[in-house]
Protein backbone atom coordinates (compact mmCIF):
# COMPACT_ATOMS: atom_id res chain seq x y z
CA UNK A 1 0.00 0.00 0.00
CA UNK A 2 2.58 2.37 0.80
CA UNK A 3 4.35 2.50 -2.63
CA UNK A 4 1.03 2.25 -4.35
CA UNK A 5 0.29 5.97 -2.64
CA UNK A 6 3.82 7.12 -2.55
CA UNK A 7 4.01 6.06 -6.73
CA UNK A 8 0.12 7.72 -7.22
CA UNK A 9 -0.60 4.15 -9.07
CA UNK A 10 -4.50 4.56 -8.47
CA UNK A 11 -4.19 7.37 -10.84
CA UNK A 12 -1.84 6.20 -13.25
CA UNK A 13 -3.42 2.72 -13.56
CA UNK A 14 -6.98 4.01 -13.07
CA UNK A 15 -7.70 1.69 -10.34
CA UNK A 16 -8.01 0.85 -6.61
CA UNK A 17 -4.99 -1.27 -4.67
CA UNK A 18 -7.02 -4.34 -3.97
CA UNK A 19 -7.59 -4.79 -7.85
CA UNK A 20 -4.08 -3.82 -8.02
CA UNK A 21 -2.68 -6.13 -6.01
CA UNK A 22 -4.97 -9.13 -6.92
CA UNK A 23 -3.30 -8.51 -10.60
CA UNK A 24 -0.18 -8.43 -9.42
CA UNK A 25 -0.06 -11.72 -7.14
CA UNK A 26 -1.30 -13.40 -10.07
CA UNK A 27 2.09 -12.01 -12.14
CA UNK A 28 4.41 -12.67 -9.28
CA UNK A 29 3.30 -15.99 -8.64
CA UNK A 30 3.54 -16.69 -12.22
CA UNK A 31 7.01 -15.32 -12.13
CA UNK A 32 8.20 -16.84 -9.55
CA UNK A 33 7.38 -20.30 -11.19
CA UNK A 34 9.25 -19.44 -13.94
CA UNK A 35 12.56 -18.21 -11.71
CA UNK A 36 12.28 -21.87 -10.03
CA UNK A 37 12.68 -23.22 -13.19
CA UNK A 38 15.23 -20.89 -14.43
CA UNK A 39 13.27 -19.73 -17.57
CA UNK A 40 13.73 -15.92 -16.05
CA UNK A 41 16.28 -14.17 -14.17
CA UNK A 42 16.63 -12.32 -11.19
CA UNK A 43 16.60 -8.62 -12.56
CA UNK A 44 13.51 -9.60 -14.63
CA UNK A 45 11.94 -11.04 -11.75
CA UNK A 46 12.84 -7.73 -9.82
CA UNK A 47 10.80 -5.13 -12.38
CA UNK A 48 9.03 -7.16 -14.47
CA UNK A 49 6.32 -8.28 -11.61
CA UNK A 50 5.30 -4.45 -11.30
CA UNK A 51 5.81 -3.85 -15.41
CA UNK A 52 3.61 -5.90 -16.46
CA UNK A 53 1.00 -5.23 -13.60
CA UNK A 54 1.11 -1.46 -14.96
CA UNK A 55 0.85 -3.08 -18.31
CA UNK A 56 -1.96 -4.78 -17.28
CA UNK A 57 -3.90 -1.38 -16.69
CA UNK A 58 -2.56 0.19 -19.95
CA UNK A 59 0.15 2.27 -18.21
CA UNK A 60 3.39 1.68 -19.43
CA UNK A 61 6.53 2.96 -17.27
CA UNK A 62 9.74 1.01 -17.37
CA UNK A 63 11.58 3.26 -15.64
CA UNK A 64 9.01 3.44 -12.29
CA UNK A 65 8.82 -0.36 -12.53
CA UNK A 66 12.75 -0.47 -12.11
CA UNK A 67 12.09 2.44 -9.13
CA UNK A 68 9.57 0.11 -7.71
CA UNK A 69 11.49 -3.09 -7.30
CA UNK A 70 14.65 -1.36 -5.73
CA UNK A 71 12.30 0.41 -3.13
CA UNK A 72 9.95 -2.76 -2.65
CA UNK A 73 13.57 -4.68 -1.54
CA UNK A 74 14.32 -1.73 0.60
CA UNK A 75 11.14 -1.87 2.26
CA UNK A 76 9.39 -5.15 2.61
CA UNK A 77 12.29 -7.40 4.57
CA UNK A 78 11.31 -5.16 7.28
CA UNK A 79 7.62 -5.60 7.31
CA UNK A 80 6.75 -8.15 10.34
CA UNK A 81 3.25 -9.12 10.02
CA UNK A 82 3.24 -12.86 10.19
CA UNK A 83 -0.13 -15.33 9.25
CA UNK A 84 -2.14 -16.19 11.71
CA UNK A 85 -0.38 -18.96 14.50
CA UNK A 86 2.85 -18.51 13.14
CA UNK A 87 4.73 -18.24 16.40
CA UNK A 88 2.38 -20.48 18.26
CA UNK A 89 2.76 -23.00 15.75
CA UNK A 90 6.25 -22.45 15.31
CA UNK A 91 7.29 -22.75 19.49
CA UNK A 92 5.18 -25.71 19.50
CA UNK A 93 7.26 -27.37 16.71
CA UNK A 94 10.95 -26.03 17.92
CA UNK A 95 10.14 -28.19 20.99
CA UNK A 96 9.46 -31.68 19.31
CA UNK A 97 11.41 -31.25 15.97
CA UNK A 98 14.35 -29.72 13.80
CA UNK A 99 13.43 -26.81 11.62
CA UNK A 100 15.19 -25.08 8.75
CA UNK A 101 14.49 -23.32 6.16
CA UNK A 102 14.49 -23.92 2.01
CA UNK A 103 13.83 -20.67 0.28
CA UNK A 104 14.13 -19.24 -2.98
CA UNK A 105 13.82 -15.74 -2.23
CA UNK A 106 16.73 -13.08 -2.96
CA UNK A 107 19.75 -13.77 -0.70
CA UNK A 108 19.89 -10.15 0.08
CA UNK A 109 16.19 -9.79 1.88
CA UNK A 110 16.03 -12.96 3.50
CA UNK A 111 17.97 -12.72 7.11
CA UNK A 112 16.70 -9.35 7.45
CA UNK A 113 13.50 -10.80 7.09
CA UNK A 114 13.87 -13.22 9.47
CA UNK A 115 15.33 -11.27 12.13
CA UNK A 116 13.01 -8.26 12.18
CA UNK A 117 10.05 -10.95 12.48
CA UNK A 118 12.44 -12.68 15.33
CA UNK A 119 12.08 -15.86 13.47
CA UNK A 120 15.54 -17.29 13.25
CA UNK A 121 16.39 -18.78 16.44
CA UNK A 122 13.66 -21.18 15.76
CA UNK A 123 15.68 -22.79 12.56
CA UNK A 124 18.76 -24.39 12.34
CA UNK A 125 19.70 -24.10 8.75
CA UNK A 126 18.34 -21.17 6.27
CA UNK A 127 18.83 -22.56 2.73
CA UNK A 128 19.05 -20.11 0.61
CA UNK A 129 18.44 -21.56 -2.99
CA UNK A 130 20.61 -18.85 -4.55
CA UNK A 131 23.67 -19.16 -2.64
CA UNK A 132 23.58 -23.09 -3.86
CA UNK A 133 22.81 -23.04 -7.73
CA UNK A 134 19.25 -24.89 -7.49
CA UNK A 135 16.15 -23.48 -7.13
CA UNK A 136 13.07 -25.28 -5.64
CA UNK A 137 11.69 -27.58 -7.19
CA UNK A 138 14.78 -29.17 -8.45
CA UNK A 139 15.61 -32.12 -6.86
CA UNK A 140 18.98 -31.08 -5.82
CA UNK A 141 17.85 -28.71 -3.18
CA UNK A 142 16.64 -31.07 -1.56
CA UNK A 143 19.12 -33.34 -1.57
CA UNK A 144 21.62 -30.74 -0.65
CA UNK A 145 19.21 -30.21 2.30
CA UNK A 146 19.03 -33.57 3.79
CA UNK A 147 22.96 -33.53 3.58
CA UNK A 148 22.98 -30.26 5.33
CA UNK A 149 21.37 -31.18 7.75
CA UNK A 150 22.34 -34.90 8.22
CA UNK A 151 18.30 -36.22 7.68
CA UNK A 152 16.70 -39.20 6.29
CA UNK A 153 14.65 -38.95 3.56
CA UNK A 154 11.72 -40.42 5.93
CA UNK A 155 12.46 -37.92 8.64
CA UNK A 156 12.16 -34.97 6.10
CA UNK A 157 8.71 -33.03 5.49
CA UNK A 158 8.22 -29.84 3.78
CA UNK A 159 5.49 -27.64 4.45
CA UNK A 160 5.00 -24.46 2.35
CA UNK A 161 2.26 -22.34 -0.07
CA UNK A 162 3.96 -22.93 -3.38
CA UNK A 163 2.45 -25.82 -4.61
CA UNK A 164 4.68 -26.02 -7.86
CA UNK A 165 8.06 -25.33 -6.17
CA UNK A 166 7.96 -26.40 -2.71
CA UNK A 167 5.04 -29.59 -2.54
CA UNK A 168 5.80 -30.86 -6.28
CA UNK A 169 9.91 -30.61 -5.33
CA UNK A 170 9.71 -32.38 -2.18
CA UNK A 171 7.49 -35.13 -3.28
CA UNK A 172 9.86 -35.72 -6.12
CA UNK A 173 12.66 -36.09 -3.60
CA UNK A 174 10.33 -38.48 -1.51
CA UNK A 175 9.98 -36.38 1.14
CA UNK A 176 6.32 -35.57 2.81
CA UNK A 177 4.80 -32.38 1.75
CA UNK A 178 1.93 -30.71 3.92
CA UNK A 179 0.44 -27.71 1.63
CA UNK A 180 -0.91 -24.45 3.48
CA UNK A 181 -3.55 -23.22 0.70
CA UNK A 182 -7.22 -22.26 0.92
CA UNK A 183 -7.17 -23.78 -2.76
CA UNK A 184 -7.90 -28.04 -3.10
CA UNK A 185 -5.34 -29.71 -4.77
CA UNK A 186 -6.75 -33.02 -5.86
CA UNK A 187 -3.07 -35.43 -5.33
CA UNK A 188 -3.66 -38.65 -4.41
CA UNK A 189 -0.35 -39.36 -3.81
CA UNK A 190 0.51 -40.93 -0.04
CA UNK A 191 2.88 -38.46 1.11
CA UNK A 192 0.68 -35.44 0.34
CA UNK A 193 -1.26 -33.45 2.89
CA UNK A 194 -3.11 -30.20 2.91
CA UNK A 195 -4.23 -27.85 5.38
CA UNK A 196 -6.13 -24.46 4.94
CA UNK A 197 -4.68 -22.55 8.58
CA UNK A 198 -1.36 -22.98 9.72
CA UNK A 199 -2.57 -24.40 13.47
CA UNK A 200 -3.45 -27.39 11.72
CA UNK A 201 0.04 -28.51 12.21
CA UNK A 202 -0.47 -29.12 15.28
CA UNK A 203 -2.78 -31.72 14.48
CA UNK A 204 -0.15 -33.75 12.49
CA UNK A 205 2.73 -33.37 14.78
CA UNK A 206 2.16 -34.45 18.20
């Protein structure tokens, strides 16, 4: 919201943030799915999620996209709102299991991230998929992160809101995947779970 105002985007696109930002998820998600697979870069990841949401409303500015994605790195690793039971969830885990963390987020955001939300102490290893070479989903992360960490392929489960990269990846490396999504995803295979709120976990790992 902030560099919606600050960039006077409800004028220039001719429309209100939440139609905004519904319109852009839908282009960074799509993006994102492409950077897992390596079919686009960083940089175009960077500016082209806000290009071609201003595209998508018929206002074309290459040079405020570019303006947009250095400020949105700036700003967001700083943002601390966390979905609902995260830290319940997460103290109640930390006491029965192991946690670390897979990501394929920029390398540059991602422990600022996690200490302004005072998340880290509760993992062990933060994977960062850039540092390594592999992006989720490709097999190798995972198997880098079982040797990391010095796991069994039956003691490993993944749980994350990426279907494509992080459920698809794991259960191609034969780990267990639990999937947090208010969307059904009809997969019938044995070591696939879904849950629609986070505190569910609690109802798998006792």
């Amino acid at each position: 919201m902030h560099l919606f105002l600050e960039h006077n985007i409800q004028q220039h696109c001719q429309t209100d943030f939440d139609e905004f930002i519904e319109v852009y998820e839908a282009i960074n998600h799509d993006l994102w799915h492409l950077y897992g697979l390596k079919q686009t870069t960083k940089e175009e990841l960077r500016y082209q999620r806000f290009y071609k949401a201003f595209l998508h409303f018929k206002y074309d500015n290459l040079n405020l996209a570019h303006t947009w994605a250095d400020d949105y790195l700036t700003i967001s690793p700083y943002k601390t709102h966390l979905i609902d039971g995260a830290m319940d969830v997460l103290i109640y885990l930390q006491e029965r299991y192991q946690l670390h963390i897979i990501t394929n987020g920029f390398k540059e955001v991602q422990h600022i991230k996690l200490d302004y939300s005072n998340l880290k102490p509760f993992f062990k290893h933060i994977i960062i998929s850039e540092e390594h070479g592999f992006n989720k989903p490709d097999i190798k992360i995972f198997d880098l992160a079982q040797s990391i960490t010095n796991a069994h392929v039956h003691e490993c489960v993944m749980i994350g809101d990426n279907y494509d990269a992080d459920i698809l990846g794991a259960l191609n490396a034969n780990w267990k995947a639990i999937y947090l999504s208010e969307n059904t995803k009809d997969n019938r295979d044995e070591n696939f779970i879904q849950i629609k709120r986070l505190i569910e976990l609690k109802d798998f790992f006792k």
